[in-house]
N, C-alpha and C. Protein backbone atom coordinates (compact mmCIF):
# COMPACT_ATOMS: atom_id res chain seq x y z
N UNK A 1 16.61 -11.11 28.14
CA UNK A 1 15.97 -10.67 26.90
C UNK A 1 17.00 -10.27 25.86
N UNK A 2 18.27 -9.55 26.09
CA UNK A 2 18.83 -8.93 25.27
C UNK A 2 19.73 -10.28 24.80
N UNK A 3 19.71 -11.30 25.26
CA UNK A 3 20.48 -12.31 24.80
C UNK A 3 19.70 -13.19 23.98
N UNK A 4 18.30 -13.35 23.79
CA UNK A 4 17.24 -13.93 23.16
C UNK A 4 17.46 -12.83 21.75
N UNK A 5 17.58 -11.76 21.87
CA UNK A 5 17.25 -10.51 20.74
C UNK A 5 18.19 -10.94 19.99
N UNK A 6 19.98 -11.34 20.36
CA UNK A 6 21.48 -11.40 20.15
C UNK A 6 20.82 -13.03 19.01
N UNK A 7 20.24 -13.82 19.54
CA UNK A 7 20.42 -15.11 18.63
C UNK A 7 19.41 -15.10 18.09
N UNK A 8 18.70 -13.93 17.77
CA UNK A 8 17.74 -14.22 16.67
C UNK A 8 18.04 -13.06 15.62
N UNK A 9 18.88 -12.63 15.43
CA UNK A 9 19.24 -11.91 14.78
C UNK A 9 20.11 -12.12 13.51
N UNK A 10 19.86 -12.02 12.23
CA UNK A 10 19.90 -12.07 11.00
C UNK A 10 20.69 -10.97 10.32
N UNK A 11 21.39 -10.78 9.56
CA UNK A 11 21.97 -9.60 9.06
C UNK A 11 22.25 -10.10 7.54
N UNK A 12 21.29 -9.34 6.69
CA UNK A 12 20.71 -9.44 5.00
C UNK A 12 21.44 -8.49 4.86
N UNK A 13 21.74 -8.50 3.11
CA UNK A 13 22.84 -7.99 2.34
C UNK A 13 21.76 -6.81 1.18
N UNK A 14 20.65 -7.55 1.78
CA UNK A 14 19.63 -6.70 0.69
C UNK A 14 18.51 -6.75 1.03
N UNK A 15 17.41 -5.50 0.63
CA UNK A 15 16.36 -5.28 1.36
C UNK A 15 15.52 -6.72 1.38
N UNK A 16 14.30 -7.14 2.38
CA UNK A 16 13.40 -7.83 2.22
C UNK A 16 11.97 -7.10 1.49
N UNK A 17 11.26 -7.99 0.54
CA UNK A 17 10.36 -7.49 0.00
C UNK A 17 9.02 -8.01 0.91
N UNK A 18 8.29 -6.87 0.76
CA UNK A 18 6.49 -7.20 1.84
C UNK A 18 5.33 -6.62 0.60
N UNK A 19 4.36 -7.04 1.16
CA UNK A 19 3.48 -6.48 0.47
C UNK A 19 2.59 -5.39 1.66
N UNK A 20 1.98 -4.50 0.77
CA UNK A 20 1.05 -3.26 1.21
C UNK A 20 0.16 -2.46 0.91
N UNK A 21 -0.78 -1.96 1.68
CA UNK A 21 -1.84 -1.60 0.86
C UNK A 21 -2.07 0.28 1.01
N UNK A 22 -2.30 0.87 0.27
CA UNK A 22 -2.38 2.22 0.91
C UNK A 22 -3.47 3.14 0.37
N UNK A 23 -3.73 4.09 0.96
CA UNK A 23 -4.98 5.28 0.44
C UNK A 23 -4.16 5.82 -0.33
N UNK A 24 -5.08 7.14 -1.55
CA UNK A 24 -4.27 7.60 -2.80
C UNK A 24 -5.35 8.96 -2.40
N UNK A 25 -4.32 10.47 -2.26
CA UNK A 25 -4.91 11.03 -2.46
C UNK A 25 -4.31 12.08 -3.45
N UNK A 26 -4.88 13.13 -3.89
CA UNK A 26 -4.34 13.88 -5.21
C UNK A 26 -4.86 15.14 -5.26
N UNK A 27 -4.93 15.92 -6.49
CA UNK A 27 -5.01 17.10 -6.62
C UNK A 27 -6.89 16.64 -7.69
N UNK A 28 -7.10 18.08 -7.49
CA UNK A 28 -8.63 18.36 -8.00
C UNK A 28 -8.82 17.59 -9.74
N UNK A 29 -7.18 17.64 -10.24
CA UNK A 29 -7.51 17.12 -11.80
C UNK A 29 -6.73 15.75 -11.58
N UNK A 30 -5.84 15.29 -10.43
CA UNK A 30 -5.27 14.43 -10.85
C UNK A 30 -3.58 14.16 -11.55
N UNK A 31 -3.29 15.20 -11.47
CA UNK A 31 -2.33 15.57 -11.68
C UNK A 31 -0.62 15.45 -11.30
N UNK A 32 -1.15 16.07 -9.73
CA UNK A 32 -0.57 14.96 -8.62
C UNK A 32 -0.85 14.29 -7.54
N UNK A 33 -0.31 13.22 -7.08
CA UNK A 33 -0.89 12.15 -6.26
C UNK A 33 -0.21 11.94 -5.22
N UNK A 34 -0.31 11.21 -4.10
CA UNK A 34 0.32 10.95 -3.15
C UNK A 34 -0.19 9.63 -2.47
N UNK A 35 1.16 8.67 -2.24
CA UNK A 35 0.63 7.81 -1.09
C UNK A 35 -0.10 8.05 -0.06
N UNK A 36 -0.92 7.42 0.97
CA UNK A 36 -0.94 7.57 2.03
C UNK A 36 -1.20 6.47 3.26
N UNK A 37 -0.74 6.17 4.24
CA UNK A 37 -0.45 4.75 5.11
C UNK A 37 -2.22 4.87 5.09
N UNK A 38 -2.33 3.55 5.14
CA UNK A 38 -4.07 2.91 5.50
C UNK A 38 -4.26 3.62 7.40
N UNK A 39 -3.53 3.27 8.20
CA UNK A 39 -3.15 3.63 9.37
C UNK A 39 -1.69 4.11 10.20
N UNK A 40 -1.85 4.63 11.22
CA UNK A 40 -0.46 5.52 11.31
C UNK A 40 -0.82 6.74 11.33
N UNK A 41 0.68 7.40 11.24
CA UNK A 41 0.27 8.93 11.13
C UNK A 41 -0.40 9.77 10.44
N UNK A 42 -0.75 8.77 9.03
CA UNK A 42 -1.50 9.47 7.96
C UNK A 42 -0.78 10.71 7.53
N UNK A 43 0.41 10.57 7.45
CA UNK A 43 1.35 12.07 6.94
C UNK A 43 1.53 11.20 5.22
N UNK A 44 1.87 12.09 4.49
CA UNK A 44 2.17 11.38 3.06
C UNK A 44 3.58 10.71 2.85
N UNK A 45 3.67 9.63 2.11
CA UNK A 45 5.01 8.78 2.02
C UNK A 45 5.37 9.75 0.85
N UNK A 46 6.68 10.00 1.09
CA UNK A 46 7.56 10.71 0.51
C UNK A 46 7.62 10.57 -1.28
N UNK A 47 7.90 11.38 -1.82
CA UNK A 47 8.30 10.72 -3.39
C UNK A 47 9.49 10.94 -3.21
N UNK A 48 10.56 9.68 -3.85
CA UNK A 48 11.37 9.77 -4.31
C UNK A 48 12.34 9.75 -3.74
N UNK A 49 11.69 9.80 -1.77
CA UNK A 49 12.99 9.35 -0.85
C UNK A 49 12.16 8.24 -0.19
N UNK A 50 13.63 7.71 0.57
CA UNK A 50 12.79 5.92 1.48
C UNK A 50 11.75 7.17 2.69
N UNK A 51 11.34 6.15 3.28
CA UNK A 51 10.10 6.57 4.46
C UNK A 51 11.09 5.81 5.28
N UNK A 52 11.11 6.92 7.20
CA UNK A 52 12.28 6.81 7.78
C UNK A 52 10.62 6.44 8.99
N UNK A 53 11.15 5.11 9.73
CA UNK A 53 9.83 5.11 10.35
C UNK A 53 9.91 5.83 11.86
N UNK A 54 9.01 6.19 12.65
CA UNK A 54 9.43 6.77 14.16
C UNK A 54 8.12 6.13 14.85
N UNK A 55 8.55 5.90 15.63
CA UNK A 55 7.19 5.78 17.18
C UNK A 55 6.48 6.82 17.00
N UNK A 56 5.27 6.17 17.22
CA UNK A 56 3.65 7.26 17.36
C UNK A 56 3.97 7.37 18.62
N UNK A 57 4.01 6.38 19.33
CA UNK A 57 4.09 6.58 21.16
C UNK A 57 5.07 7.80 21.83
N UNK A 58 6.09 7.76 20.57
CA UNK A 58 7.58 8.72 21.10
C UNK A 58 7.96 7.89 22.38
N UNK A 59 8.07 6.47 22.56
CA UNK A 59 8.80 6.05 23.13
C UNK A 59 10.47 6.13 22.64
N UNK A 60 11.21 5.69 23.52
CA UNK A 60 13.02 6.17 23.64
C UNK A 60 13.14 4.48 23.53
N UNK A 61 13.32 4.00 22.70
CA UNK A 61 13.83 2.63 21.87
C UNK A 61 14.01 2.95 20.51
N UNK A 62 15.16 1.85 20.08
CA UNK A 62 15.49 1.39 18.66
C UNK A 62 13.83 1.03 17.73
N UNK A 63 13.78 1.85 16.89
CA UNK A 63 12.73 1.63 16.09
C UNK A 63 12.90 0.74 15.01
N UNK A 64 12.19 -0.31 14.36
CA UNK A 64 11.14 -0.98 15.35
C UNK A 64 11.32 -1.46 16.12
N UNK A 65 10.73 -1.19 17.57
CA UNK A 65 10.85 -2.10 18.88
C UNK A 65 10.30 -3.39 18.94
N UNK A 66 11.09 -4.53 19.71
CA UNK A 66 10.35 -5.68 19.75
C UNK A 66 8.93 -5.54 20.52
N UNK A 67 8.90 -4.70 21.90
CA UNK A 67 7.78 -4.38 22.66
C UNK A 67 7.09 -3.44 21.99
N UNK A 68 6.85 -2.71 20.98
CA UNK A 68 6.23 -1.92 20.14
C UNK A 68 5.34 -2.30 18.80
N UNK A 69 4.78 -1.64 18.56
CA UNK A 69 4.17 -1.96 17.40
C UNK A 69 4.42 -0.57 16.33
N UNK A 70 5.90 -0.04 16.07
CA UNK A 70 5.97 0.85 15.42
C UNK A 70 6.70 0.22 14.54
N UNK A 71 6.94 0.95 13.31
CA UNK A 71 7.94 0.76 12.07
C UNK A 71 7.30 0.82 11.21
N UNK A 72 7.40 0.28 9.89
CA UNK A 72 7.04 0.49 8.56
C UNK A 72 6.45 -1.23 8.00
N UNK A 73 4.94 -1.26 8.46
CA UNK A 73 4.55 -2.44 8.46
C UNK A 73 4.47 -3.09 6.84
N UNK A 74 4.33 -4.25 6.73
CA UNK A 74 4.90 -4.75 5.34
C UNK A 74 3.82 -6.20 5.55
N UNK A 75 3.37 -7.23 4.85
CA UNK A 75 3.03 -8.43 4.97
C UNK A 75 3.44 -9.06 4.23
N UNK A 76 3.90 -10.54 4.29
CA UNK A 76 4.26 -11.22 3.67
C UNK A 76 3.46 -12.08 2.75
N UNK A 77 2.30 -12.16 2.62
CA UNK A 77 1.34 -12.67 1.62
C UNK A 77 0.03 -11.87 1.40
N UNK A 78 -0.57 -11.76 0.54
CA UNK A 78 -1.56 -10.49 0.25
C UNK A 78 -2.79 -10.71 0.83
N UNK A 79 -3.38 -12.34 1.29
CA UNK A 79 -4.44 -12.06 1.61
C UNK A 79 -5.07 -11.44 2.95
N UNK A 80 -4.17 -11.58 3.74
CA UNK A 80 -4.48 -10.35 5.32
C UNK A 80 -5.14 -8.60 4.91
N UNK A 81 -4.09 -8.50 3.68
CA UNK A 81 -4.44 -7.21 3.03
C UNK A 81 -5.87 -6.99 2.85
N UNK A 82 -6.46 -7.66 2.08
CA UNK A 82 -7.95 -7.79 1.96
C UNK A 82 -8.87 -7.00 3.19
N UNK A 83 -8.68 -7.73 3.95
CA UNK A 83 -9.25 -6.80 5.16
C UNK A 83 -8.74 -5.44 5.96
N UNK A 84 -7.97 -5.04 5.38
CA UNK A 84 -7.33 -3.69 5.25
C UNK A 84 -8.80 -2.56 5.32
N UNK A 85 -8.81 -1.51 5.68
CA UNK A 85 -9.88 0.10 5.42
C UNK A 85 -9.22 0.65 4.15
N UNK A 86 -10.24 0.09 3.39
CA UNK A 86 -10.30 1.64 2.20
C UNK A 86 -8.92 1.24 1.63
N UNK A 87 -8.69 0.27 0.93
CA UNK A 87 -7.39 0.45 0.64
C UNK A 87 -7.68 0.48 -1.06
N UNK A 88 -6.60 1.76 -1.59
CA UNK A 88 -6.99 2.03 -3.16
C UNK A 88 -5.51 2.23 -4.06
N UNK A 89 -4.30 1.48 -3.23
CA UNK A 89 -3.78 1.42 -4.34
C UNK A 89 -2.58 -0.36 -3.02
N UNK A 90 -1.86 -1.25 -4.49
CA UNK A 90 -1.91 -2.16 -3.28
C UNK A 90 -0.27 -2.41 -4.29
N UNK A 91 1.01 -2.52 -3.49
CA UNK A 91 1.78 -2.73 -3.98
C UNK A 91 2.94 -3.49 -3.20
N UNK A 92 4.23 -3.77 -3.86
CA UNK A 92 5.26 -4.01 -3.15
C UNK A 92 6.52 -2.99 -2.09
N UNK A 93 7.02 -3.74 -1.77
CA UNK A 93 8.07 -2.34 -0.56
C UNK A 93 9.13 -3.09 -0.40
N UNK A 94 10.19 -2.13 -0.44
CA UNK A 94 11.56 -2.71 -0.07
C UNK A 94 11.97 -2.19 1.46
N UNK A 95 11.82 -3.28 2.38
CA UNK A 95 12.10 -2.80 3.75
C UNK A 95 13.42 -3.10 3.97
N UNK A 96 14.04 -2.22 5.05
CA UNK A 96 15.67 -2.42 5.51
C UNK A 96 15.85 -1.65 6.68
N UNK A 97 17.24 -1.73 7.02
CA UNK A 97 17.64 -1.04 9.02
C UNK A 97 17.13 -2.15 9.44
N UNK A 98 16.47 -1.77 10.72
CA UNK A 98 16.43 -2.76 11.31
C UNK A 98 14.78 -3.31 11.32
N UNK A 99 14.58 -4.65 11.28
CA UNK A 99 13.38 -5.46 10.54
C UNK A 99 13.00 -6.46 11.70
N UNK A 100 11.65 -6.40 12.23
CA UNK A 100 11.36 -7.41 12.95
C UNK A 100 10.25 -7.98 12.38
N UNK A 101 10.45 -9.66 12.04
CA UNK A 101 9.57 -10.41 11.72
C UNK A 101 8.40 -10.53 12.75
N UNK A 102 7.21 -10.86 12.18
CA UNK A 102 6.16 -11.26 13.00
C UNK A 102 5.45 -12.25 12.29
N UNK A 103 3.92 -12.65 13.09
CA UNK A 103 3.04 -13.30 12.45
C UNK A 103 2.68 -13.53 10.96
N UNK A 104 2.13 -12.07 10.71
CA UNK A 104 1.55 -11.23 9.24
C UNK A 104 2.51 -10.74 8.72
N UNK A 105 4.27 -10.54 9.20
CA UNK A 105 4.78 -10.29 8.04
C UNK A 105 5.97 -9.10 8.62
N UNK A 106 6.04 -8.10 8.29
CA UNK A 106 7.40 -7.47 8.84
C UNK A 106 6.43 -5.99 9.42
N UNK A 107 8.16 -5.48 10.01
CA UNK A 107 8.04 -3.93 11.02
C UNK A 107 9.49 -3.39 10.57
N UNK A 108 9.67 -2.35 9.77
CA UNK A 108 10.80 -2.06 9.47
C UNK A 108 10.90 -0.55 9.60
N UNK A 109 12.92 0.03 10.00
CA UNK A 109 12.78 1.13 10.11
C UNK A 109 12.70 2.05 8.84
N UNK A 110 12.78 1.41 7.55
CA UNK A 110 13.13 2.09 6.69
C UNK A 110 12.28 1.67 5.26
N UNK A 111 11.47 1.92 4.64
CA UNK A 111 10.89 1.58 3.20
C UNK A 111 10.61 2.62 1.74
N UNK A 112 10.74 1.50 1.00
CA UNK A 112 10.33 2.80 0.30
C UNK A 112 9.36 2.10 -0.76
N UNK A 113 8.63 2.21 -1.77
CA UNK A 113 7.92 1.48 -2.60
C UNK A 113 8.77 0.84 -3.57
N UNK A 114 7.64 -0.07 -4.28
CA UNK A 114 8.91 -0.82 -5.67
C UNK A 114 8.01 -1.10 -6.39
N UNK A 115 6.82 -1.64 -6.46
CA UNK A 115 5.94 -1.31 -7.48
C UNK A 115 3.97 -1.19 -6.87
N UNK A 116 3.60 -0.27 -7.79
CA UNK A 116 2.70 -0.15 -7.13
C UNK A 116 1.71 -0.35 -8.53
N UNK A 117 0.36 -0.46 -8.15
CA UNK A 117 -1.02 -0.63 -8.98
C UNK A 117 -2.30 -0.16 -7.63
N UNK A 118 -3.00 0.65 -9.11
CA UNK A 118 -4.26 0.68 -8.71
C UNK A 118 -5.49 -0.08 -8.82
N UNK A 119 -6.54 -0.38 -7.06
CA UNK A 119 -7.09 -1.19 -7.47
C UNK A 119 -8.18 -0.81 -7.27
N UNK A 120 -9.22 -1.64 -7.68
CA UNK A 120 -10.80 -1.51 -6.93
C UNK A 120 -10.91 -2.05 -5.73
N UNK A 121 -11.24 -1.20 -4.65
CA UNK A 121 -11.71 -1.76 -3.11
C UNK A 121 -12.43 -2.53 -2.97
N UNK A 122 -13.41 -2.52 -3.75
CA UNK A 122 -14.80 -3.59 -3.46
C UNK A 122 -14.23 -4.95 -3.79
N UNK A 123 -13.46 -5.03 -5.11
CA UNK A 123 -12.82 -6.47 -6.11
C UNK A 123 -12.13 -6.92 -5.24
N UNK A 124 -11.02 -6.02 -4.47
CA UNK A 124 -9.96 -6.59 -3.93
C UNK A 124 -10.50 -7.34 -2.57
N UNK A 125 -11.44 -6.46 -1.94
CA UNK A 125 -12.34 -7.06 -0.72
C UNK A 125 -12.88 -8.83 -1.03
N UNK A 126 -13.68 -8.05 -2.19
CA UNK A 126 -14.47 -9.77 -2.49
C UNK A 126 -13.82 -11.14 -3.17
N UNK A 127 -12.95 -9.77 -3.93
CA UNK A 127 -12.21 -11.90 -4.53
C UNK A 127 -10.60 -11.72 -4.80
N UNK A 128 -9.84 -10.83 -4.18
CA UNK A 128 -8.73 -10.59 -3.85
C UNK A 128 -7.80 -10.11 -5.21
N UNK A 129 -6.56 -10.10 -5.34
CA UNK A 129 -5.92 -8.95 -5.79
C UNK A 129 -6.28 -9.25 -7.27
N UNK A 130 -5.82 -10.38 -7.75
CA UNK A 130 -5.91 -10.98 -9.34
C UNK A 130 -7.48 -10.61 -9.58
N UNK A 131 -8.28 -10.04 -9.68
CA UNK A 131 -9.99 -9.97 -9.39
C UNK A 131 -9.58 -8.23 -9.60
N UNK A 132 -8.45 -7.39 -9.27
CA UNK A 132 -8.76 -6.08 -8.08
C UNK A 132 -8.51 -5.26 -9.64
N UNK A 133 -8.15 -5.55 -10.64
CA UNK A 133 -7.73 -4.45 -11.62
C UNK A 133 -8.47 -5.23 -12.98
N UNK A 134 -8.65 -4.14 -13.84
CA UNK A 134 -8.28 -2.83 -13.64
C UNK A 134 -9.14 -1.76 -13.63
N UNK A 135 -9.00 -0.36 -12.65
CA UNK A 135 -10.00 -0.08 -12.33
C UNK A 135 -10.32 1.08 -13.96
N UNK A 136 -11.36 1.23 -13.71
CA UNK A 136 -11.52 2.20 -14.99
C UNK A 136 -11.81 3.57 -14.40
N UNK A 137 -12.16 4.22 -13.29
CA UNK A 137 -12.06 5.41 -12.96
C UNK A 137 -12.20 5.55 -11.54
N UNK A 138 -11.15 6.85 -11.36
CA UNK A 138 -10.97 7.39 -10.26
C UNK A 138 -11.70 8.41 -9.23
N UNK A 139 -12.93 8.28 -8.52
CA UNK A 139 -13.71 8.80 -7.72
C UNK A 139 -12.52 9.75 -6.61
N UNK A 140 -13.29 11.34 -7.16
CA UNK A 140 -12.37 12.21 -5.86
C UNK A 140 -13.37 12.78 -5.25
N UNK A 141 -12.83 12.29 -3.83
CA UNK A 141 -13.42 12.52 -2.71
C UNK A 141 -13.58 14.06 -2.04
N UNK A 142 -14.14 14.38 -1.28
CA UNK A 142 -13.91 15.85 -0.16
C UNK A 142 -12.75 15.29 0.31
N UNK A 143 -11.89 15.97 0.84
CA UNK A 143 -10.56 15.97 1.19
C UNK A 143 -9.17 15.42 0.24
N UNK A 144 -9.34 15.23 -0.95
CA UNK A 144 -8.73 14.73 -1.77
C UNK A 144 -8.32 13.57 -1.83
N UNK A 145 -9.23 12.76 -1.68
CA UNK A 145 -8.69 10.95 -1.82
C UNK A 145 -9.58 10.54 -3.18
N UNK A 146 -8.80 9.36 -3.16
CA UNK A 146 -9.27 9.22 -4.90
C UNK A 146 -9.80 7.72 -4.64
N UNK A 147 -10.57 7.04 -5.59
CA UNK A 147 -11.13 5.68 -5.14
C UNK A 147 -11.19 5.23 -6.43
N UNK A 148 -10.63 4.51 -6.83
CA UNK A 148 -10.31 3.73 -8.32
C UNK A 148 -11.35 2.37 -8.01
N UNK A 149 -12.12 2.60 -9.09
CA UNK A 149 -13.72 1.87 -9.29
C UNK A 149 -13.67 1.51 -10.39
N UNK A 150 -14.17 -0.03 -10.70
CA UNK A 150 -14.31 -0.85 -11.89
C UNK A 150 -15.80 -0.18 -12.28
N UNK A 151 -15.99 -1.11 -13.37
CA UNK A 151 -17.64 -0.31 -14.47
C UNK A 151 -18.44 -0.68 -13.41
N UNK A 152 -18.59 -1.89 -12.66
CA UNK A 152 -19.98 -2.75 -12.26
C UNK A 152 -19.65 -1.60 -10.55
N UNK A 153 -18.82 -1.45 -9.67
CA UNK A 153 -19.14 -0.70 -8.82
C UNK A 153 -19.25 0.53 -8.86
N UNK A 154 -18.53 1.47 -10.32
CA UNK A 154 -18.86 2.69 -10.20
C UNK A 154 -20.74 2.50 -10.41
N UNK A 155 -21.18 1.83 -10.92
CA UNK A 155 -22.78 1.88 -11.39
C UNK A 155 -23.66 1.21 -9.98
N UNK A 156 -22.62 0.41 -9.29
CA UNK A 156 -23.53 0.17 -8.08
C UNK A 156 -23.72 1.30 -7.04
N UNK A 157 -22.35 2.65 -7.14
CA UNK A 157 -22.44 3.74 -6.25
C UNK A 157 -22.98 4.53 -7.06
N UNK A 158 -23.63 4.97 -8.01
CA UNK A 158 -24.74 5.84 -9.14
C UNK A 158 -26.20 5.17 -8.86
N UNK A 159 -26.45 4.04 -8.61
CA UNK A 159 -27.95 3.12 -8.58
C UNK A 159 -28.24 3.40 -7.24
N UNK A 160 -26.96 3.55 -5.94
CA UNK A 160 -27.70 3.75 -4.67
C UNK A 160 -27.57 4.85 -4.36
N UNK A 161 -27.21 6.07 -4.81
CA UNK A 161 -26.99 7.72 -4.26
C UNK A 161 -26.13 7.75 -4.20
N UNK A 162 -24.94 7.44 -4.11
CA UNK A 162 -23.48 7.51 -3.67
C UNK A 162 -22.93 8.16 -4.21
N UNK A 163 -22.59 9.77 -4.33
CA UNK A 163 -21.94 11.13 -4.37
C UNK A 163 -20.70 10.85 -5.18
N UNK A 164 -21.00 10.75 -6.46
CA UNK A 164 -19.80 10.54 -7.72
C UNK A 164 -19.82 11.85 -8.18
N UNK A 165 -18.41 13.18 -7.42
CA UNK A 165 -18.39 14.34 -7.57
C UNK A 165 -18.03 14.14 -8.98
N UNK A 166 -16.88 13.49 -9.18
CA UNK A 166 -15.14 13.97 -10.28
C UNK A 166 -15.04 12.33 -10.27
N UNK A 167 -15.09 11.87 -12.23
CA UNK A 167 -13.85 11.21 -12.15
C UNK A 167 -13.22 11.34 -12.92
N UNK A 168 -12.31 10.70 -12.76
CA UNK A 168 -10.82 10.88 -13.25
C UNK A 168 -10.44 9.46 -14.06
N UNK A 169 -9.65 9.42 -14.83
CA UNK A 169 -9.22 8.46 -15.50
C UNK A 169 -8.27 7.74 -14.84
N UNK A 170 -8.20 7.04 -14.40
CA UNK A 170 -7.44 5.82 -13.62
C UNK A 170 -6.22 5.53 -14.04
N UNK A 171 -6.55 5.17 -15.60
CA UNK A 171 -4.97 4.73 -16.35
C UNK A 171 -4.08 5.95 -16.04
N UNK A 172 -4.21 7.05 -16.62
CA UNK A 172 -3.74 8.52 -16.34
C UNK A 172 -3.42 8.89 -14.62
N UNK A 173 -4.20 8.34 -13.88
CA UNK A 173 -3.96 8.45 -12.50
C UNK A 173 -2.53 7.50 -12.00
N UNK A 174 -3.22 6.52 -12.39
CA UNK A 174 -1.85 5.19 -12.28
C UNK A 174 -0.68 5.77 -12.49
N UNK A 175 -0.41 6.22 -14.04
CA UNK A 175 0.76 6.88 -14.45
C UNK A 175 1.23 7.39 -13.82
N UNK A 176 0.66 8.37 -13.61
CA UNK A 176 0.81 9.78 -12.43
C UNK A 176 1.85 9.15 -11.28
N UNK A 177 1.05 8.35 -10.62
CA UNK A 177 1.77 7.62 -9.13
C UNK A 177 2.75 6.96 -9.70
N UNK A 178 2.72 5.91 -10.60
CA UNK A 178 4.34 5.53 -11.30
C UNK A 178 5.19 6.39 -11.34
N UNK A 179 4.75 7.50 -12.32
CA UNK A 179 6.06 8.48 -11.97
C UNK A 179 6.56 9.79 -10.94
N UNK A 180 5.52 9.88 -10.10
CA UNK A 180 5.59 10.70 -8.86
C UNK A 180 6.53 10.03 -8.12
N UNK A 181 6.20 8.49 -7.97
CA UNK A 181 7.27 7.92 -7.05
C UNK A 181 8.25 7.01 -7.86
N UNK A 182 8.51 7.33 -9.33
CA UNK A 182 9.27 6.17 -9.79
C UNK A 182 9.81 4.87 -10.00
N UNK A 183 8.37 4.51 -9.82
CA UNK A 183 8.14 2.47 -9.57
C UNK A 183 7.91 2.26 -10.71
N UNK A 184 7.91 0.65 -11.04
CA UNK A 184 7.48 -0.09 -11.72
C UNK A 184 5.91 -0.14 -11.26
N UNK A 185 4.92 -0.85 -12.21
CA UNK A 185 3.57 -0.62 -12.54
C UNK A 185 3.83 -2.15 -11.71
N UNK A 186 2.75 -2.91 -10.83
CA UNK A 186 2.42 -4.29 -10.59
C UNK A 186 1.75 -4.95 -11.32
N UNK A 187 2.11 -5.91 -11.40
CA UNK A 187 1.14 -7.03 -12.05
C UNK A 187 1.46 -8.26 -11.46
N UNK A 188 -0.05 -8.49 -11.45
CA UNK A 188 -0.23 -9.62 -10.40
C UNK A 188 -0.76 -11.08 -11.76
N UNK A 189 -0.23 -11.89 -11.48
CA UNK A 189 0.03 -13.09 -12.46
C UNK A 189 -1.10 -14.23 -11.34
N UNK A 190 -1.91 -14.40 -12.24
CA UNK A 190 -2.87 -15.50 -11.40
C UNK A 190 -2.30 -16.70 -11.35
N UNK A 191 -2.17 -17.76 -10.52
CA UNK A 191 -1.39 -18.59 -9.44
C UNK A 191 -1.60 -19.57 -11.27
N UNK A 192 -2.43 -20.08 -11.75
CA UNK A 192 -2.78 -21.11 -12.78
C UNK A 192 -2.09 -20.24 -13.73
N UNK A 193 -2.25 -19.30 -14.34
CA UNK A 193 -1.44 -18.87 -15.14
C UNK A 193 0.01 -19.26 -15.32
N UNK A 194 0.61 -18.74 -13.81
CA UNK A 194 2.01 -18.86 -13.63
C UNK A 194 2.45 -20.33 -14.06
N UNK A 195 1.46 -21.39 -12.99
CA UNK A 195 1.76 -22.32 -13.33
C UNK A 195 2.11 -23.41 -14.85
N UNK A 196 1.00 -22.68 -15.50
CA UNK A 196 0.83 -23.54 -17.02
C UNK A 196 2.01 -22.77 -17.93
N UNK A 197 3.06 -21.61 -17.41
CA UNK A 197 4.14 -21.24 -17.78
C UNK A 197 5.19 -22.08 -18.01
C-alpha cells in the first residue's frame, strides 16, 4: 500500500480550487455572520484564518486519510452540490497540505474560502447555481441560521404557514460575510454567456 500511496503522489506549487456549499448563521440583526460546514462538526469556519481539518473518528493517521473520510471536503464541479441539506451560501475554497482526490472532488488538510455568494436553496435545488441568485431576503431562524430567499419562495413560505420570524436584507447580509471573511463576492457566468464572449 505505502508504495501505491509513493506513485500517486503529486506535489503542487499552489493551492487547488473546489467548490462548496455551506449553512450561514448570524446575529439577531445580521450584523455578524458565520460560515458553517453543511456536515461535520458543525463548529464555525474561522474568519480570517485557513480551517485546519482533524478526524471526527480521532483516529491516529495523517489527515486526510486515504482509509478515512476526514479532511476539508471540496467538489470539483457544482452540480453534486445541488443535493447538498440546506445549503445557503455556495462558494469557492482554496485547499492545500495534504489533498486526496476522489470521485466528487477533493479531501484536504487545510482550506480556507476565496469567494463566496448567497443563494436561494429552493433555486439552487431546482435549476442549479446560475438560477440560485439573487436572493432578496434573509429568513432568521431559532438558533441563528439565516436562509436567503428569492420574492417567489419567500411568498411560497407566507401562502403555506411557514414561520417568517426576521428578515433581513440579503445584499447587506452578503456584505457582511464578504467582509467577515475577506473574499471576493462569486459570480457565476452562465455556460452561453461565457461562450458568446
Amino acid at each position: 500500500m505505502l508504495g501505491d500511496e509513493r506513485a500517486a503522489r503529486t506535489v503542487l506549487t499552489q493551492a487547488i480550487e473546489g467548490w462548496r456549499t455551506w449553512t450561514l448563521e448570524g446575529s439577531r440583526d445580521g450584523s455578524e455572520v458565520w460560515l458553517l460546514p453543511i456536515a461535520g462538526t458543525g463548529r464555525r469556519w474561522p474568519q480570517r484564518e485557513p480551517v485546519r481539518a482533524e478526524c471526527a473518528r480521532r483516529r491516529l493517521h495523517r489527515v486526510p486519510g486515504l482509509e478515512c473520510t476526514c479532511g476539508i471536503h471540496a467538489t470539483d464541479r457544482l452540480d453534486p452540490l445541488r443535493r447538498t441539506r440546506d445549503p445557503t451560501v455556495l462558494g469557492t475554497v482554496a485547499l492545500w497540505g495534504r489533498v486526496v482526490q476522489h470521485a466528487y472532488g477533493y479531501r484536504a488538510q487545510h482550506g480556507y474560502p476565496q469567494r463566496l455568494g448567497l443563494i436561494c436553496p429552493l433555486c439552487f435545488w431546482q435549476w442549479g447555481a446560475e438560477a440560485s441568485r439573487p436572493p432578496v431576503a434573509a429568513v432568521r431562524h431559532r438558533g441563528g441560521r439565516l436562509v436567503p430567499l428569492c420574492d417567489p419562495h419567500l411568498d411560497l413560505c407566507r401562502r403555506h404557514g411557514y414561520p417568517v420570524r426576521r428578515l433581513l436584507d440579503a445584499e447587506g447580509v452578503e456584505r457582511t460575510l464578504l467582509d467577515a471573511y475577506a473574499v471576493d463576492v462569486l459570480r457565476i457566468i452562465r455556460p452561453s454567456a461565457a461562450l458568446a464572449a
